[in-house]
Structures are given as C-alpha cells and as structure tokens.
PDB file of N, CA and C in Angstrom:
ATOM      1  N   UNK A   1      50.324  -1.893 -27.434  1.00  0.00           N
ATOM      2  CA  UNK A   1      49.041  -2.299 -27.936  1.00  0.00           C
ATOM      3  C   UNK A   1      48.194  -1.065 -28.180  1.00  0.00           C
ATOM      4  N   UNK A   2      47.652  -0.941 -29.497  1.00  0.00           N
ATOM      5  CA  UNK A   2      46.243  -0.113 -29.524  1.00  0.00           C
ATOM      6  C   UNK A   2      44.949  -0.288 -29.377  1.00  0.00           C
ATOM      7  N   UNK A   3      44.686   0.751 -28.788  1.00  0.00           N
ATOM      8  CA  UNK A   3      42.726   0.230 -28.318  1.00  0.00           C
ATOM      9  C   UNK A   3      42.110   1.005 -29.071  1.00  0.00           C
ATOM     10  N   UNK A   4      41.429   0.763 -29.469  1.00  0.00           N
ATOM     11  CA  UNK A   4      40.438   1.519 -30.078  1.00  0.00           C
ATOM     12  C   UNK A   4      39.321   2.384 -29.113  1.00  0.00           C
ATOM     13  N   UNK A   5      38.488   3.045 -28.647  1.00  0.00           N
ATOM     14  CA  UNK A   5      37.700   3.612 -28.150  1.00  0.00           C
ATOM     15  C   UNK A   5      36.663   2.757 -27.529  1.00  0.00           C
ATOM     16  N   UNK A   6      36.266   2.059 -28.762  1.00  0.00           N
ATOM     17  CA  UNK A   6      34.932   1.001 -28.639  1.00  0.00           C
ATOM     18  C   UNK A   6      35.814  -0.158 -28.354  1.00  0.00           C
ATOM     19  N   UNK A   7      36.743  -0.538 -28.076  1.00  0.00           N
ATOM     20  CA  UNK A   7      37.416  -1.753 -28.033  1.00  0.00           C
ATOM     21  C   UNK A   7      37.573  -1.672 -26.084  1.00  0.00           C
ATOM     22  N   UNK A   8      37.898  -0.531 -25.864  1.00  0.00           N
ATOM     23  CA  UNK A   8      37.584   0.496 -24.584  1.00  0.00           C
ATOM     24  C   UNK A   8      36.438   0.018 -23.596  1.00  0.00           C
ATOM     25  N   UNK A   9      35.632   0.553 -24.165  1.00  0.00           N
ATOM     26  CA  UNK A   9      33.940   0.658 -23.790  1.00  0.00           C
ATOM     27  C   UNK A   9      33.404  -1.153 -23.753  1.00  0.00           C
ATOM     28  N   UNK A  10      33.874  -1.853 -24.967  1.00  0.00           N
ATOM     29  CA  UNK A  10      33.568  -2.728 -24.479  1.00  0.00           C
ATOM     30  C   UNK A  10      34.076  -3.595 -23.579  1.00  0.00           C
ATOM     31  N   UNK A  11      35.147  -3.602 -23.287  1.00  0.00           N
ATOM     32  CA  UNK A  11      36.012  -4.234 -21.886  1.00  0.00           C
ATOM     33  C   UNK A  11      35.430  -3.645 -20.768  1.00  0.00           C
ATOM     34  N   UNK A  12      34.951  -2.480 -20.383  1.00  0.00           N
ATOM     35  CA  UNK A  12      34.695  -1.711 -19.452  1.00  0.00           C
ATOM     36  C   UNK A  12      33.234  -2.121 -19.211  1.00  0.00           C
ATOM     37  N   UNK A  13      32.513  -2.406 -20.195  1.00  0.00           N
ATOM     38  CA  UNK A  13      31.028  -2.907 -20.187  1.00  0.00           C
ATOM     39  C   UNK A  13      31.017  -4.219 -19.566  1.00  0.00           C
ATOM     40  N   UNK A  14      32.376  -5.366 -20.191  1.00  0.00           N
ATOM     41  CA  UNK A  14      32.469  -6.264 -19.734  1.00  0.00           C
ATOM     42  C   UNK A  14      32.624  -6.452 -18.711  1.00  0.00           C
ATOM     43  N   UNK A  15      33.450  -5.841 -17.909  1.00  0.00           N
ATOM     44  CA  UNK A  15      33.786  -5.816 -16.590  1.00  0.00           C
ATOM     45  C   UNK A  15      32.962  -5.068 -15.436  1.00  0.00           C
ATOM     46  N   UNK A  16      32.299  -4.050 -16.078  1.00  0.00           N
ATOM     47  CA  UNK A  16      30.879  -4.006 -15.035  1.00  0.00           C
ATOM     48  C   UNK A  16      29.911  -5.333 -15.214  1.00  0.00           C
ATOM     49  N   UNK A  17      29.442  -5.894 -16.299  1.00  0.00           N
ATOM     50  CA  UNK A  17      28.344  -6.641 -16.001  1.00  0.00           C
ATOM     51  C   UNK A  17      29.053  -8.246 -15.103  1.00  0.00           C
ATOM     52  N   UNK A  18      30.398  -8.577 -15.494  1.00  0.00           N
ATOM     53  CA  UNK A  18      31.069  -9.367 -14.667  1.00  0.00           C
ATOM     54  C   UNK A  18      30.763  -9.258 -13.087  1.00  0.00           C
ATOM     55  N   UNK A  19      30.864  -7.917 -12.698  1.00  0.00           N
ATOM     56  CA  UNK A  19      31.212  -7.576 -11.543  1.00  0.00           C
ATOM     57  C   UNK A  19      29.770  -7.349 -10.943  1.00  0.00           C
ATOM     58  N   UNK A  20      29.033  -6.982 -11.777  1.00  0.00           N
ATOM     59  CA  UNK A  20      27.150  -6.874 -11.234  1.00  0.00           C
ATOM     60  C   UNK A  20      26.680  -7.894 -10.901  1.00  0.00           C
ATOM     61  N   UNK A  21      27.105  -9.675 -11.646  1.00  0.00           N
ATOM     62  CA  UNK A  21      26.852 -10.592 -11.822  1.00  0.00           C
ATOM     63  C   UNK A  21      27.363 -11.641 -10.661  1.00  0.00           C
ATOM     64  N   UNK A  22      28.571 -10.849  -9.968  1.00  0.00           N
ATOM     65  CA  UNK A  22      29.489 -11.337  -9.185  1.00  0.00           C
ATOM     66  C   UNK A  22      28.443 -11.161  -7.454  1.00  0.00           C
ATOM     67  N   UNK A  23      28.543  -9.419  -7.470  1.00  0.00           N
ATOM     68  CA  UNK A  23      27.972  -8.981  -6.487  1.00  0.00           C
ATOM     69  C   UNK A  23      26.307  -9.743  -6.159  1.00  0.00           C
ATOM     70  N   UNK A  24      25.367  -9.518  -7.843  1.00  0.00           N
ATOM     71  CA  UNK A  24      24.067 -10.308  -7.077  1.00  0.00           C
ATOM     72  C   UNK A  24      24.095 -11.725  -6.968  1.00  0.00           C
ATOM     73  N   UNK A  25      25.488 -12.453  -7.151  1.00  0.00           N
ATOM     74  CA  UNK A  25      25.449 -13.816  -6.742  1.00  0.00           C
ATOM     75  C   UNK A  25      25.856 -13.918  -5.165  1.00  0.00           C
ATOM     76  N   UNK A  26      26.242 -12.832  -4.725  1.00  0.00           N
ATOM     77  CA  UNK A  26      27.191 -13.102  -3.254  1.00  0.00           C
ATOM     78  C   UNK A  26      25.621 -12.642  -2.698  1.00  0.00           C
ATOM     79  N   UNK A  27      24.677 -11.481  -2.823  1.00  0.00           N
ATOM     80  CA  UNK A  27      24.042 -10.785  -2.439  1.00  0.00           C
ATOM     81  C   UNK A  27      22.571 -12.295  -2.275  1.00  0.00           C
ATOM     82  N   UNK A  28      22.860 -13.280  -3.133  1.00  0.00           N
ATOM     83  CA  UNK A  28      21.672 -14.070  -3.123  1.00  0.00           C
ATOM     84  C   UNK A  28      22.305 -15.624  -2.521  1.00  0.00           C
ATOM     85  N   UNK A  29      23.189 -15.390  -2.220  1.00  0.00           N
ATOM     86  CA  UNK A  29      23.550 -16.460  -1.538  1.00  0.00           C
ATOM     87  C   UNK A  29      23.715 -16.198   0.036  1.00  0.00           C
ATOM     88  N   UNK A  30      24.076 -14.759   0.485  1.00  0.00           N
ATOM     89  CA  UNK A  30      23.944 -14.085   1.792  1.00  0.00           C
ATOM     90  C   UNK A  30      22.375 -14.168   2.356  1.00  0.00           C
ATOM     91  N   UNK A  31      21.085 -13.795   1.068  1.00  0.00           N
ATOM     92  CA  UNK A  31      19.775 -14.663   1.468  1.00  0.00           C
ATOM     93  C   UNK A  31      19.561 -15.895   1.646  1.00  0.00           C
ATOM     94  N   UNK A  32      20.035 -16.655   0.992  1.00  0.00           N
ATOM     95  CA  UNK A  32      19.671 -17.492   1.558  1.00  0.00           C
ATOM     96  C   UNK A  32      20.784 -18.534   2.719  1.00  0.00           C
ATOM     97  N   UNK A  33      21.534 -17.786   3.179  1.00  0.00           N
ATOM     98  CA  UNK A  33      22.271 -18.229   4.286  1.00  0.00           C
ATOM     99  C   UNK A  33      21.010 -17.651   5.318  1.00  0.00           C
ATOM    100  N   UNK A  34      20.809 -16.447   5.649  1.00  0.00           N
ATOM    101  CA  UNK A  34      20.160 -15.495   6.243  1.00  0.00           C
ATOM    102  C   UNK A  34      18.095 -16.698   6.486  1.00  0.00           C
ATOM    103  N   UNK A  35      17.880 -17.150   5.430  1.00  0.00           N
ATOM    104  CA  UNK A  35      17.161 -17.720   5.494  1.00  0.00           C
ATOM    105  C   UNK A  35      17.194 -18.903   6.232  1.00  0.00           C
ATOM    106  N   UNK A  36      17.673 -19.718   5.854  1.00  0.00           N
ATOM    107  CA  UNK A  36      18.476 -20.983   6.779  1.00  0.00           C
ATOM    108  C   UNK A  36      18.773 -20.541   8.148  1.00  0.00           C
ATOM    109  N   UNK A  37      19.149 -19.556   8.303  1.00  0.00           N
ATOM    110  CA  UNK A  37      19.841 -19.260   9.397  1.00  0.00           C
ATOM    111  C   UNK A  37      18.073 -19.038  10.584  1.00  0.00           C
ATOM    112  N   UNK A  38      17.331 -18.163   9.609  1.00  0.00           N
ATOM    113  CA  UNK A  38      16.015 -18.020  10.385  1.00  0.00           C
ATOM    114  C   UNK A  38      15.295 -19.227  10.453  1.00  0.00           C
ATOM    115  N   UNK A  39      14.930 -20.112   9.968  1.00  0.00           N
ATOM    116  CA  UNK A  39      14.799 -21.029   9.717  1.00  0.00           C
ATOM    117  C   UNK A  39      15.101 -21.990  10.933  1.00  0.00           C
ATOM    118  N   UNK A  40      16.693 -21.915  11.271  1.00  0.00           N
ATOM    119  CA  UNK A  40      16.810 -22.620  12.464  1.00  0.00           C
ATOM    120  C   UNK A  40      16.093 -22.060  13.801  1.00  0.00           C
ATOM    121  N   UNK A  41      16.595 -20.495  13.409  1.00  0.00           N
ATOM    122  CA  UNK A  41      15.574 -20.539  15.034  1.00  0.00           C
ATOM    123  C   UNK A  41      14.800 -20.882  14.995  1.00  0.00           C
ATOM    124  N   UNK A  42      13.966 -20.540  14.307  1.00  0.00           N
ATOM    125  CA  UNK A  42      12.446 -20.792  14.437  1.00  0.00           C
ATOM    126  C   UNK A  42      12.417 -22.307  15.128  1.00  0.00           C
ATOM    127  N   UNK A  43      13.235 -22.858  14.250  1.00  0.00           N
ATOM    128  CA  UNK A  43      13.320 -24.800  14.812  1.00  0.00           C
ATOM    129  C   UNK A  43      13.534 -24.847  16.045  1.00  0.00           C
ATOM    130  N   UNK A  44      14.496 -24.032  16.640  1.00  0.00           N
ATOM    131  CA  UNK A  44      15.283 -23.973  17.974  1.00  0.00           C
ATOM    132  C   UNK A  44      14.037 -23.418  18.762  1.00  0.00           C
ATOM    133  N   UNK A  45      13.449 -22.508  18.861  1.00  0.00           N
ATOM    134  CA  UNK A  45      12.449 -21.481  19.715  1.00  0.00           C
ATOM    135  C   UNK A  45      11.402 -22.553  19.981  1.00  0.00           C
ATOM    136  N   UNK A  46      11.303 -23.170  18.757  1.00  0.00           N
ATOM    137  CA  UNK A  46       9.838 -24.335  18.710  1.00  0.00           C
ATOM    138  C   UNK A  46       8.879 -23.653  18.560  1.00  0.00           C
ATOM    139  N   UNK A  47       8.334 -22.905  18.091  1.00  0.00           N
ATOM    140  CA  UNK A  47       7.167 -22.355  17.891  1.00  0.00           C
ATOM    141  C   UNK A  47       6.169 -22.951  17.119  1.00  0.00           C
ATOM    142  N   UNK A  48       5.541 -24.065  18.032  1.00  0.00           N
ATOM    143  CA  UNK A  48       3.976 -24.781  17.522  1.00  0.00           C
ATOM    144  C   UNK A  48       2.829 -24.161  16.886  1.00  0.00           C
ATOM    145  N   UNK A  49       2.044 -24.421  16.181  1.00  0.00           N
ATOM    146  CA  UNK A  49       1.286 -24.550  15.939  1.00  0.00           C
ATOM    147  C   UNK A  49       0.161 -23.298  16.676  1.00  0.00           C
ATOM    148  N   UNK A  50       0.073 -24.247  18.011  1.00  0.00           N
ATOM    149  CA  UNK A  50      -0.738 -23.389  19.320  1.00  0.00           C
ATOM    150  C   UNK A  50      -0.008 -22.325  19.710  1.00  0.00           C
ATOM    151  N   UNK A  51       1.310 -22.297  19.911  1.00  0.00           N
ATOM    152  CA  UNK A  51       1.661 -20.730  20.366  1.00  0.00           C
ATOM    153  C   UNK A  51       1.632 -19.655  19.320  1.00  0.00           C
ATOM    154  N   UNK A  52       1.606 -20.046  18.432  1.00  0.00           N
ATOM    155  CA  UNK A  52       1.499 -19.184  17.017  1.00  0.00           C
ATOM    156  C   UNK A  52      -0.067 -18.543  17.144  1.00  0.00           C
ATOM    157  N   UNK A  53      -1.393 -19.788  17.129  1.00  0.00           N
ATOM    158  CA  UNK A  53      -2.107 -19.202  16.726  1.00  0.00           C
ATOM    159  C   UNK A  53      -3.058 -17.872  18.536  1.00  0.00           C
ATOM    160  N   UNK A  54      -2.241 -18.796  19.534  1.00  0.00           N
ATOM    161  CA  UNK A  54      -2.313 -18.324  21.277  1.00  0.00           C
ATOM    162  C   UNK A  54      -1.708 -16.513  20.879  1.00  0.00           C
ATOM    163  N   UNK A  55      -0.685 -16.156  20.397  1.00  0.00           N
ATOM    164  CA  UNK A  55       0.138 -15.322  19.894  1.00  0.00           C
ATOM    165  C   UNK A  55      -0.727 -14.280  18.985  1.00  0.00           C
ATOM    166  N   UNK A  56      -0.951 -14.651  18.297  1.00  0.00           N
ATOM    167  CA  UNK A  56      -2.011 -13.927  17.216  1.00  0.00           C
ATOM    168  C   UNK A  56      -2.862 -13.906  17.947  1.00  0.00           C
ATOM    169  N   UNK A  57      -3.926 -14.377  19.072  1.00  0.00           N
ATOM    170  CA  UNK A  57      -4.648 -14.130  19.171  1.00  0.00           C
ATOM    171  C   UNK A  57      -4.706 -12.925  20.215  1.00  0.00           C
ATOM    172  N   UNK A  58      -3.544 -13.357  20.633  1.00  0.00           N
ATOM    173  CA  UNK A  58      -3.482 -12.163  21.875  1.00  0.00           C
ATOM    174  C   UNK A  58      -3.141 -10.531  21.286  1.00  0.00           C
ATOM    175  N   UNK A  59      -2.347 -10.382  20.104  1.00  0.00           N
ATOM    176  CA  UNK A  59      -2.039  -9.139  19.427  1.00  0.00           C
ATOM    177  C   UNK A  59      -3.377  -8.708  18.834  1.00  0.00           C
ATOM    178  N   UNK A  60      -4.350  -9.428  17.817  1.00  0.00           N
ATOM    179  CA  UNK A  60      -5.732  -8.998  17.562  1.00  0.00           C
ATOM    180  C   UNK A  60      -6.234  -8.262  18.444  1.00  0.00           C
ATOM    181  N   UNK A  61      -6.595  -9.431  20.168  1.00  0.00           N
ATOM    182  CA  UNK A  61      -7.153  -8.441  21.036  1.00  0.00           C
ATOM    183  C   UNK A  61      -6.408  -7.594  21.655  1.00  0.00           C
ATOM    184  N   UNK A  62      -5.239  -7.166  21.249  1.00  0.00           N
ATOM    185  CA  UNK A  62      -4.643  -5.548  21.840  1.00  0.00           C
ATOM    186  C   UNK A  62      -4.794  -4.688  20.948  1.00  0.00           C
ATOM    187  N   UNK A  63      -4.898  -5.237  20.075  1.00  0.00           N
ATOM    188  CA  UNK A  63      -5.314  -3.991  18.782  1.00  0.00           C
ATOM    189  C   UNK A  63      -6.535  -3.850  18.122  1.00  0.00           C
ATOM    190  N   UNK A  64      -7.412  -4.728  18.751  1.00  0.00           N
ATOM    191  CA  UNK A  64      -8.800  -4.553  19.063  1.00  0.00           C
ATOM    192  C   UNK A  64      -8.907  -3.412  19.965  1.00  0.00           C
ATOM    193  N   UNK A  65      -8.412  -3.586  20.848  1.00  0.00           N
ATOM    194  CA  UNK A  65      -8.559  -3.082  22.583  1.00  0.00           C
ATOM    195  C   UNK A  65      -8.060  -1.413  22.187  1.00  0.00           C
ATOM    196  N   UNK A  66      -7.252  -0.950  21.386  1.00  0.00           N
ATOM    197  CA  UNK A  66      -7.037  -0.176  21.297  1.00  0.00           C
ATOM    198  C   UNK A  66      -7.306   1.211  20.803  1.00  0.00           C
ATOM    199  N   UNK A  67      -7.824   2.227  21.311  1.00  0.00           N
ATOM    200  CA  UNK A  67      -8.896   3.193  20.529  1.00  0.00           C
ATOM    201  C   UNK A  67      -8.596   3.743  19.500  1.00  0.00           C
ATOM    202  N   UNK A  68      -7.043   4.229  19.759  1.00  0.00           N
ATOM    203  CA  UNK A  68      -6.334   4.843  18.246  1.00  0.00           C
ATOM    204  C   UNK A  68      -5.699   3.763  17.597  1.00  0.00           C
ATOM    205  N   UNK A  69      -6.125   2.860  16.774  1.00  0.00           N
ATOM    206  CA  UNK A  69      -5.118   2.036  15.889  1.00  0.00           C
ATOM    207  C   UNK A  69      -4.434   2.348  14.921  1.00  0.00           C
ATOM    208  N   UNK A  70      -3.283   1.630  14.403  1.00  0.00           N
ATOM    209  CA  UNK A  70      -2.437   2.498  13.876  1.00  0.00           C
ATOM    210  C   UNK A  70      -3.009   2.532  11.915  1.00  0.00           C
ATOM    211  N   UNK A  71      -2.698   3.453  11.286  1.00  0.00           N
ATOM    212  CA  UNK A  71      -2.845   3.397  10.047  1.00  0.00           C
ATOM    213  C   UNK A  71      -2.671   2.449   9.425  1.00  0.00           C
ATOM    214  N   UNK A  72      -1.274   1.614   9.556  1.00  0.00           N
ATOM    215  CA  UNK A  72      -0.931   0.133   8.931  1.00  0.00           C
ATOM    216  C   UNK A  72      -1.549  -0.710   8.935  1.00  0.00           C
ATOM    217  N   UNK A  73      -1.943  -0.745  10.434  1.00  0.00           N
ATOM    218  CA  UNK A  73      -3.079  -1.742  10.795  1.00  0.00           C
ATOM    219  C   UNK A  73      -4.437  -1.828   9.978  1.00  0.00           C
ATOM    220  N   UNK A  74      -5.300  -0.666  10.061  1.00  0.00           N
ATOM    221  CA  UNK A  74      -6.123  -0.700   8.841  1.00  0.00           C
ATOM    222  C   UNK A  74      -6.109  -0.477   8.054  1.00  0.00           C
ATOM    223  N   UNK A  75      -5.155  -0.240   7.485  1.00  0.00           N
ATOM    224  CA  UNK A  75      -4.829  -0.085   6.224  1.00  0.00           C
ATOM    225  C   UNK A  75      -4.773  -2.316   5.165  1.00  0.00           C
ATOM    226  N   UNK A  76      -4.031  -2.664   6.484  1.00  0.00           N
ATOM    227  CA  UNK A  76      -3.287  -3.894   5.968  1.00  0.00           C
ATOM    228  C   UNK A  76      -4.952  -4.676   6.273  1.00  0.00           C
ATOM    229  N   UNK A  77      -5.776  -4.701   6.956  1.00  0.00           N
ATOM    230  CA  UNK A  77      -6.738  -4.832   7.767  1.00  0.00           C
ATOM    231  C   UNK A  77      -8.475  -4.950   6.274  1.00  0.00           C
ATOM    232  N   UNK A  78      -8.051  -3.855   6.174  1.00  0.00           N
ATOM    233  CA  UNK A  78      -8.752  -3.332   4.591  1.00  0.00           C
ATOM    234  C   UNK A  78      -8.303  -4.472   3.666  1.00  0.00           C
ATOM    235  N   UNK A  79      -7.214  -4.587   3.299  1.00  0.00           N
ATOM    236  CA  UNK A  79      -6.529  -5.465   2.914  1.00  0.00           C
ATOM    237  C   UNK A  79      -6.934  -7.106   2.391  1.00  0.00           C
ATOM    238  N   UNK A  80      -6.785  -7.353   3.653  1.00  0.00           N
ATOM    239  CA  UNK A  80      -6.946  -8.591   3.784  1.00  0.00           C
ATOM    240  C   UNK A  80      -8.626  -8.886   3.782  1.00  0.00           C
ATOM    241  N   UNK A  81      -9.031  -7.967   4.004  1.00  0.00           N
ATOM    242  CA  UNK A  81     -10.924  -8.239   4.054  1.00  0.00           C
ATOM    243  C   UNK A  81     -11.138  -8.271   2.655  1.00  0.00           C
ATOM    244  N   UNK A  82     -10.324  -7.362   1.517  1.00  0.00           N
ATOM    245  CA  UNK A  82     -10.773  -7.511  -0.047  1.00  0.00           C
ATOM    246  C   UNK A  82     -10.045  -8.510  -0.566  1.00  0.00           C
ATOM    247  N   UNK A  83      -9.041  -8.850   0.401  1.00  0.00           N
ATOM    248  CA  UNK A  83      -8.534 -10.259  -0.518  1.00  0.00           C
ATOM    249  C   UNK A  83      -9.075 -11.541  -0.065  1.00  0.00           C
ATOM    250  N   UNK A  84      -9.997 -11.456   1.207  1.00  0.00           N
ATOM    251  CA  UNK A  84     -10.625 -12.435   1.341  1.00  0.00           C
ATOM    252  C   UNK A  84     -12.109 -12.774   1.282  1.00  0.00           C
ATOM    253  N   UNK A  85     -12.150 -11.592   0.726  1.00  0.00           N
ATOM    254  CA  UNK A  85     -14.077 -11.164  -0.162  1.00  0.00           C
ATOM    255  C   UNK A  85     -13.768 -11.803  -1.334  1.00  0.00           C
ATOM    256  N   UNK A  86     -12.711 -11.360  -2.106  1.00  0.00           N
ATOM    257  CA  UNK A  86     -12.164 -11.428  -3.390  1.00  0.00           C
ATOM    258  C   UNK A  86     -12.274 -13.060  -3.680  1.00  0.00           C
ATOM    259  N   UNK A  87     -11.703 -13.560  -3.037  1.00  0.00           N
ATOM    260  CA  UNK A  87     -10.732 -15.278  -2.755  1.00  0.00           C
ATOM    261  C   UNK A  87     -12.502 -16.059  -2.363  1.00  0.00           C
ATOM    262  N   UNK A  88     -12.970 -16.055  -1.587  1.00  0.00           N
ATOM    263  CA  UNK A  88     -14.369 -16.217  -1.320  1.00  0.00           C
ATOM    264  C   UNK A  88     -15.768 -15.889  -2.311  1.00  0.00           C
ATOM    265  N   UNK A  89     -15.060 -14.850  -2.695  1.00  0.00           N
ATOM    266  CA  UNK A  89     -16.489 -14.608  -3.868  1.00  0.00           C
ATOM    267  C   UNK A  89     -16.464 -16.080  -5.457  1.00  0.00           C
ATOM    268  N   UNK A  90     -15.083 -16.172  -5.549  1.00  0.00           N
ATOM    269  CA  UNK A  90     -14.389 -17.117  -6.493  1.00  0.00           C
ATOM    270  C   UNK A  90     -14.741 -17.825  -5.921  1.00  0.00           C
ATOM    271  N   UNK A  91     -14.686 -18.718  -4.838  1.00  0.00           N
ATOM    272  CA  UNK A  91     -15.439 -19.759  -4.306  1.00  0.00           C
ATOM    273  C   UNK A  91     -16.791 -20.549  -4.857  1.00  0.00           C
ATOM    274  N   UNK A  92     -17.384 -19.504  -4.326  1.00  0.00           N
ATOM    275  CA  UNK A  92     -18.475 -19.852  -4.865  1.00  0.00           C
ATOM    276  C   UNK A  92     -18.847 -19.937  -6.373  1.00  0.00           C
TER     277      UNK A  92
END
C-alpha cells in the first residue's frame, strides 16, 4: 500500500483526537464517580444543617481570634464583602 504524506498526517490526527476524546471521557467519568463517592460520605458522616453552621462558626471565631491571619483569608474575605455589596446593592 501507498501513503501519501497527508494521507499520513491525517490518520495520525485521527488517532490523536480519538485518543484525547477517549482519555477526557475516562477523566470525566472518574469525576463523577469521585463525586458520588463524596457525596456518600457526606450522607454517611450526617452532617446537618446545625453542625455545619456550629462548625463555621467556630473556624470564624479562630480566625477572628487570631492576630496574624492568613493572606487567603483576607484576601477571600475582601472577596466575599464585594460580592456581597455587589449582590445587595442590585437588591435594592
């Protein structure tokens, strides 16, 4: 059999995008196993409502409490105050 060059290139094109197509289907089905999978704990642990918001409240006041806080923190902190100035100003 003769190939041509471009007859080449395009089998080779074919067979990468096959194989790209292959990999982000395994890669998005491993999420959402991975999801499901978190999902159950969460079901399993039981985490209500109240321990969630008992939980949060207790990390606020340690990082309230704390003199050096970390960059992320106000950074993410900043954050959330302009997206909820932002979200609130639309409100009205």
């Amino acid at each position: 059999m003769k190939f041509t060059v471009r007859t080449l290139i395009f089998f080779t094109l074919l067979v990468a995008l096959s194989t790209h197509a292959f990999l982000q289907w395994q890669r998005i089905n491993q999420v959402k196993a991975d999801i499901v999978s978190v999902k159950t704990e969460i079901n399993r642990l039981n985490f209500d409502t109240e321990y969630v918001a008992s939980h949060t409240q207790v990390c606020e006041l340690a990082i309230a409490n704390n003199p050096l806080p970390s960059p992320f923190f106000l950074a993410a902190k900043r954050r959330h105050e302009e997206i909820a100035g932002t979200s609130h100003g639309n409100a009205k």
